[in-house]
Protein backbone atom coordinates (compact mmCIF):
# COMPACT_ATOMS: atom_id res chain seq x y z
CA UNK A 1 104.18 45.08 37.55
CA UNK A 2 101.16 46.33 39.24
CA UNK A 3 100.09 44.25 42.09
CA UNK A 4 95.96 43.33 42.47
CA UNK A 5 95.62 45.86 45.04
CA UNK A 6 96.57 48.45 42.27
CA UNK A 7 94.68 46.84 40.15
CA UNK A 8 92.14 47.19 42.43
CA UNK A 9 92.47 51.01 43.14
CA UNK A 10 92.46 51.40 39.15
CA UNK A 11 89.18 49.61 38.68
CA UNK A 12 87.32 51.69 41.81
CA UNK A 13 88.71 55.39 40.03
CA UNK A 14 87.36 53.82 36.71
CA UNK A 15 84.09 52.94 38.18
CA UNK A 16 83.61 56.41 39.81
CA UNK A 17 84.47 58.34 36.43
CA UNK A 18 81.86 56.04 33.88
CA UNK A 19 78.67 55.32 37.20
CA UNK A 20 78.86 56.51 39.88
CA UNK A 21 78.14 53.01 41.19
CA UNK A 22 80.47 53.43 43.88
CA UNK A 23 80.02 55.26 47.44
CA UNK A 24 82.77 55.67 49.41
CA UNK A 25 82.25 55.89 53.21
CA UNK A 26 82.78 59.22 55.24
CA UNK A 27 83.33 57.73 58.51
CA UNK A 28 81.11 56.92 61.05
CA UNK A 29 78.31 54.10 61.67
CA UNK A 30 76.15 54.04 58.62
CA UNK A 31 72.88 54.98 58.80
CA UNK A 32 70.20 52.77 57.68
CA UNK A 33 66.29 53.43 56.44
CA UNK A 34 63.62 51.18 56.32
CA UNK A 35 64.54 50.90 52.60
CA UNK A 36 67.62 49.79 53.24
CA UNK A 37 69.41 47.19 51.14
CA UNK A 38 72.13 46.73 53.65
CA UNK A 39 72.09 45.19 57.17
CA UNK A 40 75.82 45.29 59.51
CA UNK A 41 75.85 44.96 63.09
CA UNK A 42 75.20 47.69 65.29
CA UNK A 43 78.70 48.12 66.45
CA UNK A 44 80.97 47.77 63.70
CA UNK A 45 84.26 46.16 63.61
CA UNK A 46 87.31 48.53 63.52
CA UNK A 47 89.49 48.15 60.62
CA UNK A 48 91.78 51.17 59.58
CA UNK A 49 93.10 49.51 56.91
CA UNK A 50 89.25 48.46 55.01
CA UNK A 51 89.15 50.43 51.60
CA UNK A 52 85.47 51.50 50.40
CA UNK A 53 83.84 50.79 47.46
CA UNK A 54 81.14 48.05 47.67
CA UNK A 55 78.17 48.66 45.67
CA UNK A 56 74.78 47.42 47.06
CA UNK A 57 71.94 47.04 44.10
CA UNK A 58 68.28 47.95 44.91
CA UNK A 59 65.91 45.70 42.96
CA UNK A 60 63.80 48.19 40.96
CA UNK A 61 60.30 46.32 40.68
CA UNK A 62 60.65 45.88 45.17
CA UNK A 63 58.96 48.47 46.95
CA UNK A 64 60.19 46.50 50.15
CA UNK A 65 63.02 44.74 50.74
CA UNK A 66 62.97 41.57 49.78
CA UNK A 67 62.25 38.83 52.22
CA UNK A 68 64.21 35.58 52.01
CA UNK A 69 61.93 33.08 51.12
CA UNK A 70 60.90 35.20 48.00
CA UNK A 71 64.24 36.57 47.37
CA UNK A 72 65.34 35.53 43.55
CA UNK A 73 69.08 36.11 43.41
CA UNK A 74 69.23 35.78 39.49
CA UNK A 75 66.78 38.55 38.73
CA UNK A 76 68.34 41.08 36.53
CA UNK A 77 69.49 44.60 38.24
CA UNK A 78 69.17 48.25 36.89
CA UNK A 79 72.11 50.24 37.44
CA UNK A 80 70.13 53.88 37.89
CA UNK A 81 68.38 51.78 41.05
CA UNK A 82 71.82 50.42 42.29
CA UNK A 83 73.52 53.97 42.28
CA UNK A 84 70.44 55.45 44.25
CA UNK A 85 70.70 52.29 46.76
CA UNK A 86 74.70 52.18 47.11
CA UNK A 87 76.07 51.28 50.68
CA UNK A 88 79.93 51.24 51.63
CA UNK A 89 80.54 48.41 52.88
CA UNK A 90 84.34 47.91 51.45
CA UNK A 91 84.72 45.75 48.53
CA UNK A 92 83.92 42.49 47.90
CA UNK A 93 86.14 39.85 45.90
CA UNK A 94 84.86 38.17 43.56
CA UNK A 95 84.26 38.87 39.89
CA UNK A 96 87.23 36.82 38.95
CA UNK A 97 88.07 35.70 35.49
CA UNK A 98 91.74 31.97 36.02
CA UNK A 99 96.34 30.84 35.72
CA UNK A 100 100.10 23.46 35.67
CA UNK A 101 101.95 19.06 38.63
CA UNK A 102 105.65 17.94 38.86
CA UNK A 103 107.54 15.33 40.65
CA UNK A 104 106.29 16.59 44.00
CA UNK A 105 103.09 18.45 45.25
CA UNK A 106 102.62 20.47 48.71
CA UNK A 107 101.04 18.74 51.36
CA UNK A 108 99.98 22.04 53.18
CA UNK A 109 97.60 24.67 51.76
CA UNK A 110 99.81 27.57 51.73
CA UNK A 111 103.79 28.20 52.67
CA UNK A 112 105.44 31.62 53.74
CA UNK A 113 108.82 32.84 55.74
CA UNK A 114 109.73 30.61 58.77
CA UNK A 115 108.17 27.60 57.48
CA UNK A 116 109.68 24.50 57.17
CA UNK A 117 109.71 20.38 56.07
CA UNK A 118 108.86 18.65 53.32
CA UNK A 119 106.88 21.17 51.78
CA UNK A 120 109.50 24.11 51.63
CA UNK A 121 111.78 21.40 50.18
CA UNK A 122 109.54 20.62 47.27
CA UNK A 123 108.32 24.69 46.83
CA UNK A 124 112.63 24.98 46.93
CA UNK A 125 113.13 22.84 44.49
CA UNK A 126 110.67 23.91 41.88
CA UNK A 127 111.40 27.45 42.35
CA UNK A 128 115.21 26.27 41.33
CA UNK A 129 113.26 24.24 38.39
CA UNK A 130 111.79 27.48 36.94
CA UNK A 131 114.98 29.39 37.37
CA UNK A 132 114.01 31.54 40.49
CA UNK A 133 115.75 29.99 43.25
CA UNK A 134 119.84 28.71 42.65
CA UNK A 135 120.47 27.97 46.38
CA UNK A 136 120.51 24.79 48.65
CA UNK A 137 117.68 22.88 49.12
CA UNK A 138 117.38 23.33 52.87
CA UNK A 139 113.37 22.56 53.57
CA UNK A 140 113.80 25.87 55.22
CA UNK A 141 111.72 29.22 54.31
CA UNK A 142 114.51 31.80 54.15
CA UNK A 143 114.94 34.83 52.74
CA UNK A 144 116.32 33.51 49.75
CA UNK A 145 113.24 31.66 48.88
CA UNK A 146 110.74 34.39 50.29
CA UNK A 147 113.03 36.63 47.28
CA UNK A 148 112.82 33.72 45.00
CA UNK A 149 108.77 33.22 45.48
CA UNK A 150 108.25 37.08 45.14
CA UNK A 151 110.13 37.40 41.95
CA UNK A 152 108.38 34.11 40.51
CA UNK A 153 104.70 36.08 41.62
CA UNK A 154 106.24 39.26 39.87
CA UNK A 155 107.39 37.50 36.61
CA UNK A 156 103.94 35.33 36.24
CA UNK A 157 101.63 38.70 37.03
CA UNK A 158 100.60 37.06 40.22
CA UNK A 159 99.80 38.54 43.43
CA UNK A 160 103.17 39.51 44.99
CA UNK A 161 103.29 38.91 48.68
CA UNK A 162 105.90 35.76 49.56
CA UNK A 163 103.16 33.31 50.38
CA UNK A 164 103.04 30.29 47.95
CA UNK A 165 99.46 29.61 48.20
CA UNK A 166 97.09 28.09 45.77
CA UNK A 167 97.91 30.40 42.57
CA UNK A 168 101.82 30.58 43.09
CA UNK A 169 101.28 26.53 43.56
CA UNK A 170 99.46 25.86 40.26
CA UNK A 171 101.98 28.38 38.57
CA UNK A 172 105.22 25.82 39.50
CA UNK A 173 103.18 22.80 39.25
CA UNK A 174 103.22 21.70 42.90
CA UNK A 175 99.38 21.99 44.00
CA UNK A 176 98.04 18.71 44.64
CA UNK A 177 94.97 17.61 42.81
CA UNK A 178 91.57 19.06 44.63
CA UNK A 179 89.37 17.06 43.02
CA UNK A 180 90.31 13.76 44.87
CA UNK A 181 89.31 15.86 48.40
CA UNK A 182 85.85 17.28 47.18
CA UNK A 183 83.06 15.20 48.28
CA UNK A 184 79.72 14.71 45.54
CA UNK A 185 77.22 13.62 47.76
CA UNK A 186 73.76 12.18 45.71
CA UNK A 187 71.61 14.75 44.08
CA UNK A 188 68.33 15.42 45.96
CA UNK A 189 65.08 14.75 44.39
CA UNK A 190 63.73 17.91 42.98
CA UNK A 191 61.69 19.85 45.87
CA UNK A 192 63.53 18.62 48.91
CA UNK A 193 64.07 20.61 51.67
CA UNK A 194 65.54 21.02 54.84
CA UNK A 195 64.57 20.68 58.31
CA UNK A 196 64.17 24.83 58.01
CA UNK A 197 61.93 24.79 55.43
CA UNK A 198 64.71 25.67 52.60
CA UNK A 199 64.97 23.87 49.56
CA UNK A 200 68.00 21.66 48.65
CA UNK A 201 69.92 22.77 45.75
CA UNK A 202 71.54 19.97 43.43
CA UNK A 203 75.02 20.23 45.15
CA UNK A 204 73.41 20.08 49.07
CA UNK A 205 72.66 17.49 51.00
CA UNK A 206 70.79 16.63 54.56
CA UNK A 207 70.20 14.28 56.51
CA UNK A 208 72.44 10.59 56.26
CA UNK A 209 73.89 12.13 53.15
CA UNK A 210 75.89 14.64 54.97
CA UNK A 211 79.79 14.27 55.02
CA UNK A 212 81.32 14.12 58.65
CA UNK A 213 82.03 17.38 60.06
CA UNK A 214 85.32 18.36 60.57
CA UNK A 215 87.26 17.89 63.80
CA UNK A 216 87.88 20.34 65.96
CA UNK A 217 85.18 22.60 64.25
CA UNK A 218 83.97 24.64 67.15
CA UNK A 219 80.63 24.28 68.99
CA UNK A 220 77.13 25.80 69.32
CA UNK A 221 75.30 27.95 66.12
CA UNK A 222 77.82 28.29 63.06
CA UNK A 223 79.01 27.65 59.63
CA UNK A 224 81.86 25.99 59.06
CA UNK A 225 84.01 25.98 55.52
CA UNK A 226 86.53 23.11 54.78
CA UNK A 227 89.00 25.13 51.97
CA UNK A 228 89.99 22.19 50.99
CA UNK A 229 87.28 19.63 50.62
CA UNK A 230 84.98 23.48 49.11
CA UNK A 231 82.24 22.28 51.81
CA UNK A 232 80.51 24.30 54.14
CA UNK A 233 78.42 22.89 57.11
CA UNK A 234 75.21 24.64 58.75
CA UNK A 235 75.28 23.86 62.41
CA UNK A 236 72.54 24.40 64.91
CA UNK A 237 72.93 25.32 68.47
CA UNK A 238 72.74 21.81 69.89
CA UNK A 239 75.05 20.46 67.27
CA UNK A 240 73.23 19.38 64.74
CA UNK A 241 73.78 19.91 61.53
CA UNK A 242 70.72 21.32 59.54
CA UNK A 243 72.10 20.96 55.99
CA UNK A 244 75.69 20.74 53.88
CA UNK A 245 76.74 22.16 50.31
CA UNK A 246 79.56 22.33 47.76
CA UNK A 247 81.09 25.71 47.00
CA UNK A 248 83.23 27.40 44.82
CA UNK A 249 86.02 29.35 46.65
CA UNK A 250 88.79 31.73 46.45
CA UNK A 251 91.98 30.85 43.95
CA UNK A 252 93.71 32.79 46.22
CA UNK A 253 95.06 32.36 49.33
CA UNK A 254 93.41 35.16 51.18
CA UNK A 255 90.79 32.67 52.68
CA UNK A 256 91.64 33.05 56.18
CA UNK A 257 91.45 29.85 58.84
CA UNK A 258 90.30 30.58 62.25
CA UNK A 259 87.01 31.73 63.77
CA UNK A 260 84.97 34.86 62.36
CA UNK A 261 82.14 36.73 63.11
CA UNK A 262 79.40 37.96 60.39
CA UNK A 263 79.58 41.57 60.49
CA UNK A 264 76.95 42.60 57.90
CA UNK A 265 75.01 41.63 54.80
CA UNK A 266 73.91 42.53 51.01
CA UNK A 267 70.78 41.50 49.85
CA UNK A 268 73.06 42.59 46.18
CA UNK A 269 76.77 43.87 45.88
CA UNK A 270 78.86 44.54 43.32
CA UNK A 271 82.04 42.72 42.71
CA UNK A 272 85.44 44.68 43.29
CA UNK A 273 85.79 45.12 39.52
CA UNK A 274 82.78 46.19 38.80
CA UNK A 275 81.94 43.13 36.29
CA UNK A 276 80.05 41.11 38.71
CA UNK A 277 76.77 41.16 41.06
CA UNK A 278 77.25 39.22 44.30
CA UNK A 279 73.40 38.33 45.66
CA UNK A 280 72.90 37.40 49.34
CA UNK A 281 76.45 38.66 50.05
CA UNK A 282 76.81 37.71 54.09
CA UNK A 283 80.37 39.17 55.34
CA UNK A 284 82.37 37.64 57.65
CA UNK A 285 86.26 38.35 56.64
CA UNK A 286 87.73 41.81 55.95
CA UNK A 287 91.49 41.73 53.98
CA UNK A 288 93.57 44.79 53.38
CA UNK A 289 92.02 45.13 49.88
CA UNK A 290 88.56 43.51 50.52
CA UNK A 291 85.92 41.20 52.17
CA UNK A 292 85.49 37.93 51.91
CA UNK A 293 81.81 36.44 52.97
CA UNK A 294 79.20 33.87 51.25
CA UNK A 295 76.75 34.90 48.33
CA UNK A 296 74.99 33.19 45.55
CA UNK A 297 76.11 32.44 42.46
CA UNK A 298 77.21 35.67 40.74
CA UNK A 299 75.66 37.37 37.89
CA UNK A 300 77.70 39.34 34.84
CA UNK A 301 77.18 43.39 35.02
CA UNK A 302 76.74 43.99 30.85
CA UNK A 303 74.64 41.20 30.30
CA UNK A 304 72.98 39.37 33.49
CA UNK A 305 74.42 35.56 32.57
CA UNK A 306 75.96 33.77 35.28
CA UNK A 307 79.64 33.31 35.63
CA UNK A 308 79.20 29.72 36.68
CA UNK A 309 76.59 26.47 36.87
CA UNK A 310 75.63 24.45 39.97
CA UNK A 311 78.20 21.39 38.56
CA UNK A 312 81.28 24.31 38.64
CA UNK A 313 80.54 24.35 42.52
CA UNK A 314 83.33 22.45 44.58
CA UNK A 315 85.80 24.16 42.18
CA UNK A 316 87.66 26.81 43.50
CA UNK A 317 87.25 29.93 41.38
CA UNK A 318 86.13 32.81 43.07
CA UNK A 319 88.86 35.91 43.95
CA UNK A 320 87.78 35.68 47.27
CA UNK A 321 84.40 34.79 48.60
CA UNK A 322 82.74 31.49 48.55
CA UNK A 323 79.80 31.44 45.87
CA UNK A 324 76.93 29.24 46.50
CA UNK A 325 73.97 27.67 44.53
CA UNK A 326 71.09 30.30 45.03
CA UNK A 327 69.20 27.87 46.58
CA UNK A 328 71.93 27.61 49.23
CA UNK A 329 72.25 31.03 49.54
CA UNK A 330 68.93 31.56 50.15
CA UNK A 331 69.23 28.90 53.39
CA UNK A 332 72.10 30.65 54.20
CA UNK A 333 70.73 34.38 54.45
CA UNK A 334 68.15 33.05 56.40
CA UNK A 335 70.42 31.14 58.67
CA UNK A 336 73.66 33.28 59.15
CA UNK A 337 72.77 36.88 61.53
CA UNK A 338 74.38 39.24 62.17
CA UNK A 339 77.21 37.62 64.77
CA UNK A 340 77.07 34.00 63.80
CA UNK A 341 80.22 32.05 63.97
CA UNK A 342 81.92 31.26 60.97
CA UNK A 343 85.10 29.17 61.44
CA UNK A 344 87.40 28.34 58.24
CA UNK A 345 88.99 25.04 58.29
């Protein structure tokens, strides 16, 4: 079985063979123009291990870039435009088409080798359910199960690396229901905006509306994502928070917790696979086989339809990044520079 990443490499030798979409990057800073589509800080993070192959789309009726509050990420993108406006900027996951619970669920997000408690014990047990896993149940993550959870992700075509995260979860029937942690907070009234200027979209929310913020969430200017509850947070430099929104993020378990920098943004990118446009893209994560950031909601390649409505958001279903009602990603592009703090609860 091939694992994503190969799937991966396949779909980026495709791409190069039928578009030419796709420029790989020769090393070095990248130089920018004032037509540039593409915007990274000007020292770039190191990372040996970040594979090109991000596709940046010029908008063929701009003869500027666009500026934020006019930006339209649903308008329609010509392919001759995007090859003459690529930028490598490694690739970006999303473009992701989906994988059912038992007598227990898992209480933690994701489990891997060295773990342990009530959690292993229940992963243990349904792993010995399916017919992967015939030894004690210990509550400890051994190699036995780490074998057991790899050949379960190589049997069900999932992504094989030992860590029972979200997909692996749903696949045995232990991930706990999302919807009862997802917040709806009331739909504003058509035109609202924020404090910024920005208007609401129907899945944001300011003012006495907003849901708590998270403990232990950091401090000063940043954005803050809650995995589980699919929320993100705006927060100003005195602590304030500006605006919050539903999103739709990553089936995967590749969403990394901790604190993160943005490192560059996309006014347009193109999905991993080729299938998808990714406007407002803002970076913050890179992964051996992509990054992860914020965009709007994404657009289909062939025919320009988007993969998902504004009452989808909350639900995870991205392969990597968190997508965003364009009305949110247009607050967001405007908020977020170059170096703001993004910390994933």
């Amino acid at each position: 079985m091939q694992t994503r990443q190969g799937a991966i490499v396949a779909v980026v030798a495709a791409s190069l063979v039928l578009g030419g979409l796709i420029a790989f990057a020769q090393g070095g800073t990248k130089k920018t123009s004032a037509s540039s589509r593409t915007t990274a800080a000007t020292t770039p993070v190191s990372d040996p291990t970040a594979t090109a192959g991000s596709v940046v789309v010029a908008d063929p009726n701009a003869t500027t870039p666009i500026t934020v509050a006019g930006a339209d990420p649903t308008a329609s993108v010509d392919s001759a435009a995007a090859a003459a406006d690529a930028a490598t900027e490694g690739q970006d996951l999303d473009g992701s088409d989906l994988t059912s619970a038992a007598t227990c669920v898992l209480t933690v997000q994701s489990v891997r080798a060295g773990a342990s408690g009530t959690a292993v014990s229940c992963l243990q047990t349904a792993l010995a359910n399916a017919g992967f896993y015939s030894g004690a149940v210990t509550g400890t993550f051994d190699a036995a199960t780490d074998a057991a959870v790899r050949a379960l992700q190589t049997d069900r075509n999932l992504f094989v690396d030992g860590v029972v995260g979200r997909e692996s979860a749903i696949s045995l029937g232990i991930w706990p229901d999302e919807a009862s942690l997802v917040v709806h907070t009331p739909k504003p009234a058509p035109g609202t905006k924020d404090s910024l200027g920005f208007a609401l979209s129907t899945v944001s929310s300011i003012g006495a509306d907003i849901p708590p913020l998270p403990e232990n969430s950091g401090s000063g200017k940043r954005v803050v994502y809650d995995r589980a509850g699919q929320r993100v947070w705006a927060v100003a430099a005195d602590g304030s928070v500006i605006r919050s929104w539903l999103v739709s993020g990553s089936k995967y378990s590749n969403e990394t917790p901790g604190t993160h920098q943005v490192y560059s943004k996309s006014e347009v990118s193109t999905a991993w696979n080729g299938k998808a446009y990714l406007p407002l893209m803002i970076r913050y994560l890179k992964t051996d086989i992509g990054n992860i950031g914020f965009h709007g909601i994404p657009t289909h390649v062939n025919d320009g339809s988007a993969y998902q409505t504004e009452d989808e958001l909350g639900t995870r279903l991205s392969g990597g990044c968190q997508r965003q009602a364009n009305n949110d990603a247009k607050f967001l592009w405007a908020f977020a520079d170059i170096g703001t703090t993004v910390v994933v609860i």
